[in-house]
Protein backbone atom coordinates (compact mmCIF):
# COMPACT_ATOMS: atom_id res chain seq x y z
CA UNK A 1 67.19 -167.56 -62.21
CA UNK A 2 68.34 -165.02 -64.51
CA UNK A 3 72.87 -164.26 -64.66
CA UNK A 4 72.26 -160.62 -64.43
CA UNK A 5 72.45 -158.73 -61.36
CA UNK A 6 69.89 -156.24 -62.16
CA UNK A 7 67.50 -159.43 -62.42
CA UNK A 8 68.47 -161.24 -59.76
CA UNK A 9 68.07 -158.16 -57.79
CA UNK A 10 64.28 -157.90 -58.97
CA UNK A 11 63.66 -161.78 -58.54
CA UNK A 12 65.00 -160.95 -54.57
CA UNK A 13 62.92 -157.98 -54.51
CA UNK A 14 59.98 -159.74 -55.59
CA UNK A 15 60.83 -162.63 -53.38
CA UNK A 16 61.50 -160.04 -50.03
CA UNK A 17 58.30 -157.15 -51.07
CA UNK A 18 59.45 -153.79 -51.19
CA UNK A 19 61.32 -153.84 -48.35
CA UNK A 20 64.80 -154.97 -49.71
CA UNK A 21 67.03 -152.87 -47.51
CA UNK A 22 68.55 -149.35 -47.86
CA UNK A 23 68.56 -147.69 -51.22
CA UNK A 24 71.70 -147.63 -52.88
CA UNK A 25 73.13 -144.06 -54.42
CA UNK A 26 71.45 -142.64 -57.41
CA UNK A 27 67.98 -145.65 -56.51
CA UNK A 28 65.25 -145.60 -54.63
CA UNK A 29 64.29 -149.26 -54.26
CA UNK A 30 67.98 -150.51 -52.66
CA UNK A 31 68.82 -152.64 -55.80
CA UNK A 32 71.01 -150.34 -57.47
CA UNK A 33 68.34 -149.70 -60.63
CA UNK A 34 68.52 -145.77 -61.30
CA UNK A 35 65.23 -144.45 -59.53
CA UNK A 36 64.28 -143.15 -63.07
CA UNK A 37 64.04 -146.99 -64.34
CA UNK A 38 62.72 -148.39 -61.46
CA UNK A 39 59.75 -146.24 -61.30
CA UNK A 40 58.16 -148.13 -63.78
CA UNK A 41 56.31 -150.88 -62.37
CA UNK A 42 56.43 -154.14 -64.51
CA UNK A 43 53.49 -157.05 -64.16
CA UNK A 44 54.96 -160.61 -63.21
CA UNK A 45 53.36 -161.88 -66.72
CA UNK A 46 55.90 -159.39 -68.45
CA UNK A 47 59.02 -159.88 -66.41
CA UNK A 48 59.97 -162.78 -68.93
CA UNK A 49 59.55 -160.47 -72.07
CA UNK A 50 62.07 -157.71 -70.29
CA UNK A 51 64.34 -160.04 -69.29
CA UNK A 52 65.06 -161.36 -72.72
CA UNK A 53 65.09 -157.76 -73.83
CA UNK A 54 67.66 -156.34 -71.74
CA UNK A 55 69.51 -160.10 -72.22
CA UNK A 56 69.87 -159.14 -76.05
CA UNK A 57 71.05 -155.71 -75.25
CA UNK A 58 73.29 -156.60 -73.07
CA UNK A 59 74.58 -159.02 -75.30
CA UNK A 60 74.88 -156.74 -77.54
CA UNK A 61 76.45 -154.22 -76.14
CA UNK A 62 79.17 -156.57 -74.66
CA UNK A 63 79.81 -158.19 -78.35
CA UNK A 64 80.43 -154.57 -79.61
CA UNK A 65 82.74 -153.86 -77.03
CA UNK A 66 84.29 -157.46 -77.57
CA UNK A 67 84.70 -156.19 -81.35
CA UNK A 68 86.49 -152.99 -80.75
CA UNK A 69 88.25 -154.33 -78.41
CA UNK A 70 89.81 -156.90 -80.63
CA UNK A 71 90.13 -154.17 -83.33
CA UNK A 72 91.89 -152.10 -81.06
CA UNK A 73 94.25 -155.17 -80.63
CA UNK A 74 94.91 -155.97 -84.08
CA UNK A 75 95.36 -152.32 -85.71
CA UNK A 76 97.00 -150.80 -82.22
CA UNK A 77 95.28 -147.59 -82.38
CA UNK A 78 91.43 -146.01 -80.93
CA UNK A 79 89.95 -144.51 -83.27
CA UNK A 80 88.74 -140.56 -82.30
């Protein structure tokens, strides 16, 4: 099992059908994916491939915020 909630949520969805409860705000399919992503159906064969993807992005979008972060820290200032 994935350690994303996004993914977990589509492992549960797959596991439950369709049928995974009330939509939350701003999604139609009740696991909090904007509907404008989730319309986009993705075959079980590729579901490995896009969860590596969005792993890496996430990754990297966490170590840049990690960076800045720390910059922020050591030169006490944001930048504009």
């Amino acid at each position: 099992m994935s350690t994303t909630p996004l993914f977990d949520a589509v492992a549960r969805r797959a596991d439950l059908g369709d049928d995974a409860g009330a939509p939350a705000p701003g999604s139609r399919d009740g696991t909090g994916t904007p509907a404008a992503v989730a319309g986009h159906p993705v075959a079980v064969d590729q579901l490995a491939l896009v969860e590596a993807v969005a792993g890496a992005l996430t990754r990297a979008v966490v170590d840049a915020v990690a960076a800045e972060v720390e910059r922020i820290a050591r030169e006490g200032f944001v930048r504009a």
